[in-house]
Each structure stands twice: as C-alpha cells, then as structure tokens.
N, C-alpha and C. Protein backbone atom coordinates (compact mmCIF):
# COMPACT_ATOMS: atom_id res chain seq x y z
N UNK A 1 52.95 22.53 -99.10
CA UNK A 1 54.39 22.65 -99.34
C UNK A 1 54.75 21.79 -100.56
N UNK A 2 55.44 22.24 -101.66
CA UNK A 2 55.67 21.65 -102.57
C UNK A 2 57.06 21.04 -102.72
N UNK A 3 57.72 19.73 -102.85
CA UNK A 3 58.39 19.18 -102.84
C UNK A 3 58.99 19.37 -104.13
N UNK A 4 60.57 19.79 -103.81
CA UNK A 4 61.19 20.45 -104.90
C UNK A 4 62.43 19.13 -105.38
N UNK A 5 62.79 19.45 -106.45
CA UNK A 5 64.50 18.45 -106.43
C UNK A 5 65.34 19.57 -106.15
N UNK A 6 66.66 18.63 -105.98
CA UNK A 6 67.92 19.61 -105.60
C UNK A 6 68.66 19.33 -106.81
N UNK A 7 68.88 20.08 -107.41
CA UNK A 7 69.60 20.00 -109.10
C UNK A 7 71.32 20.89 -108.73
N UNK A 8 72.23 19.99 -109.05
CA UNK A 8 73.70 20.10 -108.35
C UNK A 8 74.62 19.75 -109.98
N UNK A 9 75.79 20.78 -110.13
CA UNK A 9 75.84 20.40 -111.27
C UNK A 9 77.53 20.40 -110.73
N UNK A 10 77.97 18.56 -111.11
CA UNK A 10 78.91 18.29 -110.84
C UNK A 10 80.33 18.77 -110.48
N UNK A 11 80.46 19.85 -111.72
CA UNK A 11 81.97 20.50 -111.65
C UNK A 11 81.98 21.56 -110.68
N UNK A 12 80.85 21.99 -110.00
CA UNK A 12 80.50 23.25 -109.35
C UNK A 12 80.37 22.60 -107.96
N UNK A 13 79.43 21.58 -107.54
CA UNK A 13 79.11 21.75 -106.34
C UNK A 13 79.56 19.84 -105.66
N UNK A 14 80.12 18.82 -106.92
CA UNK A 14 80.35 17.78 -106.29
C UNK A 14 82.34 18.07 -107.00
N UNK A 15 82.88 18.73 -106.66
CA UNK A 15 83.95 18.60 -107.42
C UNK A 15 85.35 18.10 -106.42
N UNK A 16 85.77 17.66 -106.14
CA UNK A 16 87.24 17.02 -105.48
C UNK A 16 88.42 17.56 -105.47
N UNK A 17 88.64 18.17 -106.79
CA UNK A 17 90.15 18.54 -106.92
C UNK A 17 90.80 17.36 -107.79
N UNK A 18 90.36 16.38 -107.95
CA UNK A 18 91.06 15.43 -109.11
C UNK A 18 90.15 15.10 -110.08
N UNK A 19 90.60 13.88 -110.60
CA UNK A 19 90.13 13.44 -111.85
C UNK A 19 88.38 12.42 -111.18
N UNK A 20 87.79 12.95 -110.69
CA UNK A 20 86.11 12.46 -110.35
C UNK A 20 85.19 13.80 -109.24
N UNK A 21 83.83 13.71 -109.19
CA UNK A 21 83.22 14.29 -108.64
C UNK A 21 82.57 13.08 -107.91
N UNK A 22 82.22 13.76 -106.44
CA UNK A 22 81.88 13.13 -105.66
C UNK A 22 80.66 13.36 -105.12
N UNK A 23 79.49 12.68 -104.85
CA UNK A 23 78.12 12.91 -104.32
C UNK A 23 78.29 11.54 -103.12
N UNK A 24 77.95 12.43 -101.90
CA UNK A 24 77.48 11.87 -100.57
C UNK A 24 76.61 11.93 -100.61
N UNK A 25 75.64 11.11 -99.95
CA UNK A 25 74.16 11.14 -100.55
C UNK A 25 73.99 11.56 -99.11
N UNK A 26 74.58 11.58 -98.19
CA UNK A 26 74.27 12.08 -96.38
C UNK A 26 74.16 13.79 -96.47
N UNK A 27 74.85 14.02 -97.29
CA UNK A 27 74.89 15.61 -97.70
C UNK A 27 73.51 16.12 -98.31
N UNK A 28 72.62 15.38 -99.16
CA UNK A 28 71.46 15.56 -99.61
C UNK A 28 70.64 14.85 -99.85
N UNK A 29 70.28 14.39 -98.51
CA UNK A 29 69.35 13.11 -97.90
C UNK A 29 68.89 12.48 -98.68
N UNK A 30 69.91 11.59 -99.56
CA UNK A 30 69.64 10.71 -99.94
C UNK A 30 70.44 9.14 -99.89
N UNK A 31 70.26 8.25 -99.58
CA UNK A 31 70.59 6.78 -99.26
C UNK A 31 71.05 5.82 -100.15
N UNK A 32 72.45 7.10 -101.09
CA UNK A 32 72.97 6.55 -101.88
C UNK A 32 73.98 7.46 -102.58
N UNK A 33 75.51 7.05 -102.66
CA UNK A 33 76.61 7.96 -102.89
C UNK A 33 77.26 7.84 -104.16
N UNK A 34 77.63 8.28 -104.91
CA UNK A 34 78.71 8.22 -106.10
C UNK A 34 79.92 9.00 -106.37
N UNK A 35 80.79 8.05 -107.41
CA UNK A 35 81.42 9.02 -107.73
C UNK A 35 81.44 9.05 -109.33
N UNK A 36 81.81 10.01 -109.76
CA UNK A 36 81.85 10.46 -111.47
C UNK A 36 83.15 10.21 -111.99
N UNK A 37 84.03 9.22 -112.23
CA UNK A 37 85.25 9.27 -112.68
C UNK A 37 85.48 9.90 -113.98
N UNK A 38 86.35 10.52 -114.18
CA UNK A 38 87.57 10.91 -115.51
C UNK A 38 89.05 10.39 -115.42
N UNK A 39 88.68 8.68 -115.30
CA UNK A 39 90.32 8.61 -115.13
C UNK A 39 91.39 8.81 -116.54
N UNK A 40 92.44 10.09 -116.34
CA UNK A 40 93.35 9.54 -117.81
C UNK A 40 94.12 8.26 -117.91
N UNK A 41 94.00 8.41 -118.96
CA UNK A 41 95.27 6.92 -119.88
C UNK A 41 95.95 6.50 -118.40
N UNK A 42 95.86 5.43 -118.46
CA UNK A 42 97.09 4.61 -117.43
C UNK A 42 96.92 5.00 -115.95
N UNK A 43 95.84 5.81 -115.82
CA UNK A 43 95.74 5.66 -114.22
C UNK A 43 95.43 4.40 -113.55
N UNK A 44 95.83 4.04 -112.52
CA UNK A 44 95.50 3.37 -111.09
C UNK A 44 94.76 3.53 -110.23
N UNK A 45 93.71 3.01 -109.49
CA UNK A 45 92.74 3.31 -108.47
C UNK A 45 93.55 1.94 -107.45
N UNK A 46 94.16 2.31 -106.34
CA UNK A 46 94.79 1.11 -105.77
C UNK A 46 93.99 -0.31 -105.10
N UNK A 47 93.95 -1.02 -104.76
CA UNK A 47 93.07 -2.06 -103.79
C UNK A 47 92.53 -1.38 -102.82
N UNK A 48 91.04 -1.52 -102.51
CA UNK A 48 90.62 -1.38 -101.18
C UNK A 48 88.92 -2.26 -101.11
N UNK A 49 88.33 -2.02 -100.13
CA UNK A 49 87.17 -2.76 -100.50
C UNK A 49 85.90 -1.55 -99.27
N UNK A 50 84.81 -2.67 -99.79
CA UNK A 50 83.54 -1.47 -99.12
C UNK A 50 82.63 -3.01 -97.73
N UNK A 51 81.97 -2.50 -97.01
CA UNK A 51 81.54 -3.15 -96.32
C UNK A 51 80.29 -3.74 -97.22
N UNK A 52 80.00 -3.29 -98.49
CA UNK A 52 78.54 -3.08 -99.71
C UNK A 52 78.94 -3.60 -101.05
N UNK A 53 78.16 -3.89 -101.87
CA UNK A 53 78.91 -4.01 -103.57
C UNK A 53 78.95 -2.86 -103.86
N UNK A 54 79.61 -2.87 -104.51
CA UNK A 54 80.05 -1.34 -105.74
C UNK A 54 79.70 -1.70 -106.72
N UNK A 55 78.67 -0.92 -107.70
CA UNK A 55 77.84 -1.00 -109.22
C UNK A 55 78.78 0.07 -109.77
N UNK A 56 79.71 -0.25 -111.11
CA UNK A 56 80.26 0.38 -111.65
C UNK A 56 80.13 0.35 -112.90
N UNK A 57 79.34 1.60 -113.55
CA UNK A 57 78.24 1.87 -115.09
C UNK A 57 79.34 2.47 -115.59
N UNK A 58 80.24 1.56 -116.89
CA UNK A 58 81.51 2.50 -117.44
C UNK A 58 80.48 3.25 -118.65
N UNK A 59 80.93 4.18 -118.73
CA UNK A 59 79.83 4.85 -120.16
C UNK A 59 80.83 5.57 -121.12
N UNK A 60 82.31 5.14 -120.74
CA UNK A 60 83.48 5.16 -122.11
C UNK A 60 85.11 4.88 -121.74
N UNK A 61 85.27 4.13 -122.78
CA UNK A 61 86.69 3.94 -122.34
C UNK A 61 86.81 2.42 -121.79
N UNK A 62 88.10 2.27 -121.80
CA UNK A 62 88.16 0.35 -121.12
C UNK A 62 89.00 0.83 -120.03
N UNK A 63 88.66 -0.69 -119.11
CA UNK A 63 88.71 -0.69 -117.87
C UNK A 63 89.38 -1.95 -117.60
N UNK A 64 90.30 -1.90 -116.60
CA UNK A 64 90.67 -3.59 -116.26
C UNK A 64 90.44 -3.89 -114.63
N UNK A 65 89.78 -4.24 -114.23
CA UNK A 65 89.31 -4.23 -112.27
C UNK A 65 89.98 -5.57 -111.87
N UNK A 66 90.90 -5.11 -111.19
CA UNK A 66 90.94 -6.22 -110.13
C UNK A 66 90.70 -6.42 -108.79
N UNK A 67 89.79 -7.81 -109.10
CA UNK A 67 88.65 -7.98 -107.53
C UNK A 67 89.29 -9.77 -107.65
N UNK A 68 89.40 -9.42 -105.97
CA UNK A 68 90.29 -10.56 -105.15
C UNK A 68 91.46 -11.31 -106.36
N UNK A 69 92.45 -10.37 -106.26
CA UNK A 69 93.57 -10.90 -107.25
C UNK A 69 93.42 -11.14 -108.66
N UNK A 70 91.81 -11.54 -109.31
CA UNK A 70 91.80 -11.58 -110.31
C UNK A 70 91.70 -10.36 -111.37
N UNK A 71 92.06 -10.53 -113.01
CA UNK A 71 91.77 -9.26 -113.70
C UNK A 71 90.58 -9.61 -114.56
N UNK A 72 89.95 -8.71 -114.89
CA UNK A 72 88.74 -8.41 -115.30
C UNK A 72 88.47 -7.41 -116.09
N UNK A 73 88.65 -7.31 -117.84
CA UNK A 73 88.39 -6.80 -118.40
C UNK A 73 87.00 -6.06 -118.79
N UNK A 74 86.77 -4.20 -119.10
CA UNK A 74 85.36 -4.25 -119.33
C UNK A 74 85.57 -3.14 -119.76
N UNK A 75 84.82 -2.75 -120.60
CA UNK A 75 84.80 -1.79 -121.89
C UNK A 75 83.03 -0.63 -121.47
N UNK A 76 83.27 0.37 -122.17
CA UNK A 76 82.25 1.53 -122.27
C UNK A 76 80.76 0.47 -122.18
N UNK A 77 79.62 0.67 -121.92
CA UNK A 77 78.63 0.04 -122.18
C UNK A 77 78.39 -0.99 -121.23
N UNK A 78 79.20 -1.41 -120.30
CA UNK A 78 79.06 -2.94 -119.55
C UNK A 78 79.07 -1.75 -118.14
N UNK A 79 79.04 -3.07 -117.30
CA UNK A 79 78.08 -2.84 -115.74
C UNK A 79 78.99 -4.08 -115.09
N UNK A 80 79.67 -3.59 -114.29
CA UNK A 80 80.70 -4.68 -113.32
C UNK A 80 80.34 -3.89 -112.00
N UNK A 81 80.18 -5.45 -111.37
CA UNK A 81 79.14 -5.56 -109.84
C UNK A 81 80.11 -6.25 -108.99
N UNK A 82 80.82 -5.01 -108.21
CA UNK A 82 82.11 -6.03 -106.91
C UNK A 82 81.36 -6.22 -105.92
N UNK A 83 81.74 -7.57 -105.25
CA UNK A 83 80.92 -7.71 -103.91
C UNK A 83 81.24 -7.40 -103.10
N UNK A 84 80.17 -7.27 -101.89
CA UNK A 84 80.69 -6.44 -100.61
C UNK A 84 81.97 -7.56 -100.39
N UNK A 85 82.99 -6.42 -99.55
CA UNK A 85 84.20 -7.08 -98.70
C UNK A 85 85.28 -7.81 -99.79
N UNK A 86 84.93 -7.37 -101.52
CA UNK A 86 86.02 -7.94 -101.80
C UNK A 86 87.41 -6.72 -102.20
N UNK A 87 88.58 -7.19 -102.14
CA UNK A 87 89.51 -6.35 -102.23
C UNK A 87 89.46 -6.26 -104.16
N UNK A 88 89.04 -4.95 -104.31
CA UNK A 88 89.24 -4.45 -106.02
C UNK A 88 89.60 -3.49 -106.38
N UNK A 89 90.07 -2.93 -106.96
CA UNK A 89 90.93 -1.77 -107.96
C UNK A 89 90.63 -1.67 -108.93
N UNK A 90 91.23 -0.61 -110.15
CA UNK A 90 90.56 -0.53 -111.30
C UNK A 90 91.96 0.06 -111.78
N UNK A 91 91.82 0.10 -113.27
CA UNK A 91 93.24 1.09 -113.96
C UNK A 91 92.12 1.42 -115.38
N UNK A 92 92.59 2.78 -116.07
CA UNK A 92 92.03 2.59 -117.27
C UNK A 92 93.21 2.26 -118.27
N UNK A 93 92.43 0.95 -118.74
CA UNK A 93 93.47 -0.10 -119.43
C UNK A 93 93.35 0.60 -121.22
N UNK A 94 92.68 1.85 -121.30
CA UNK A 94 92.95 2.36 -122.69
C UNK A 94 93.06 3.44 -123.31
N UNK A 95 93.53 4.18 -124.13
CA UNK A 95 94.41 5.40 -124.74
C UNK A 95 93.54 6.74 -124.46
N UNK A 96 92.64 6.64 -124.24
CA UNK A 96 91.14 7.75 -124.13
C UNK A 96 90.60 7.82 -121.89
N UNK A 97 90.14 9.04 -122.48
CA UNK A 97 89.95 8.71 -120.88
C UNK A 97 88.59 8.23 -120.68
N UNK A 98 88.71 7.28 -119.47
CA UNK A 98 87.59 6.99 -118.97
C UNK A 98 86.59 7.11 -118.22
N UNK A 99 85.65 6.96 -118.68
CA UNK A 99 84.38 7.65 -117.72
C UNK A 99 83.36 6.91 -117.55
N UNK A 100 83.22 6.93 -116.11
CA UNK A 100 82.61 5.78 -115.56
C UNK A 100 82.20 6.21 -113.92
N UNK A 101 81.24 5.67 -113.82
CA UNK A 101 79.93 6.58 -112.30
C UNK A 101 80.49 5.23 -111.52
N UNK A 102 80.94 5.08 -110.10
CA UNK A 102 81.35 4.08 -109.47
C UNK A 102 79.92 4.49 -108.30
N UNK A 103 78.85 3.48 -107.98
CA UNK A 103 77.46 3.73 -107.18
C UNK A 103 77.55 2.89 -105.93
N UNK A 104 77.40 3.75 -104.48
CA UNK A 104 78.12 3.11 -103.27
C UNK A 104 76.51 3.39 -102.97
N UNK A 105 75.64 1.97 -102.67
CA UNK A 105 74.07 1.77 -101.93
C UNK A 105 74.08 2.60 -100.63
N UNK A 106 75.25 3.55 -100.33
CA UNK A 106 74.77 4.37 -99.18
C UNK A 106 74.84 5.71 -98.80
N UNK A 107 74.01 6.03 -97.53
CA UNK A 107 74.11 7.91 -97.60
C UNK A 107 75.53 7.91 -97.44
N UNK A 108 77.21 7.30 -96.64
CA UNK A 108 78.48 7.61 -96.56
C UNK A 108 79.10 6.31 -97.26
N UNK A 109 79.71 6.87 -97.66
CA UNK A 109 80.98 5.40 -98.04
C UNK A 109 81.60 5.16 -96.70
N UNK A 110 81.92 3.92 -97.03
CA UNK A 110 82.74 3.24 -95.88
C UNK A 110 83.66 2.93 -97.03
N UNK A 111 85.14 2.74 -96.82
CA UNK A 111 86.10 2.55 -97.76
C UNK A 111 87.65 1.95 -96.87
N UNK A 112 87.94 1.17 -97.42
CA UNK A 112 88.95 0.20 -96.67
C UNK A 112 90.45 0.23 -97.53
N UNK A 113 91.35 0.63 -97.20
CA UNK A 113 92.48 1.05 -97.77
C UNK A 113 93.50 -0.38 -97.80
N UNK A 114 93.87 -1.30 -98.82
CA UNK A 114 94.81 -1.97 -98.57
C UNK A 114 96.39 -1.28 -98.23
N UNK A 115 96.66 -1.92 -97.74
CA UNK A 115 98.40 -1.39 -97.27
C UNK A 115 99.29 -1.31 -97.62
C-alpha cells in the first residue's frame, strides 16, 4: 500500500467565509491546526487565549499583538510566539493587507473568548 499526501488547496477546501482559511488537523489526521489570515487594513482579532502557544509566521504586512495587556509590534518576516494561557489579540497595524499563518500544536483548537 502506498502512502499518499492529501494535497487541499485553501480557497476550495479550507475556506471559512471570511478573511482566513482554516485547517483542523483532526479533519486530516494530523496533530496540528492553522489558520491562513488575510486580515484588511485596520482589522481587529479580539482577546482570547489557547490552553498551547500560538506560532504566528507573518509573511506580509505589520502587525500589532496584544499579549497580556501589552503591545507588540511585528512586521512581514518575523515569528511572534504567545504563550499558552496568555490573553492576546492582534490588529493589522498597516495600509496593505496582512498575511500571516497563525499555527495551533494541535489536531482541534481549544480557543477561549474574552468577554
């Protein structure tokens, strides 16, 4: 039996209805979830936090995250690492949209909504 990949092409088969595509990795046994952001100019991602860190690879556009009250500037090219259980958010802090893979270490997200 030959062991194949599963080749999934974002806008088609991980798509949401908004501005990111989403991969559950429980959906295709694998032990690790993402999402694909396109946030436009001046969006908001509100506070919430994960029981895990969140690895977030921006690959264009600036970013401003805030993790536990503080702000945190970070631009196309950089790699910002939230720790498990802290409360963080994100906005894209610049004129272009941003795009950036947010990587959850598991087959489901767990995701915690501030109030």
């Amino acid at each position: 039996m030959a062991l194949r990949p599963i080749v999934l092409t974002a806008a088609d088969h991980l798509a949401t209805g908004g501005s990111a595509e989403r991969f559950c990795g429980s959906e295709f046994g694998a032990d690790v979830s993402f999402f694909v952001n396109h946030s436009r100019a001046g969006h908001v991602t509100a506070s919430h936090r994960h029981p895990y860190a969140e690895v977030f690879v921006i690959l264009g556009g600036d970013a401003e995250f805030t993790v536990a009250g503080a702000a945190h500037p970070a631009h196309g090219g950089q790699v910002v690492v939230v720790p498990a259980d802290a409360w963080h958010g994100f906005r894209n802090a610049g004129d272009t949209t941003l795009e950036m893979v947010s990587i959850h270490p598991v087959a489901e997200m767990r995701t915690e909504w501030a109030s």
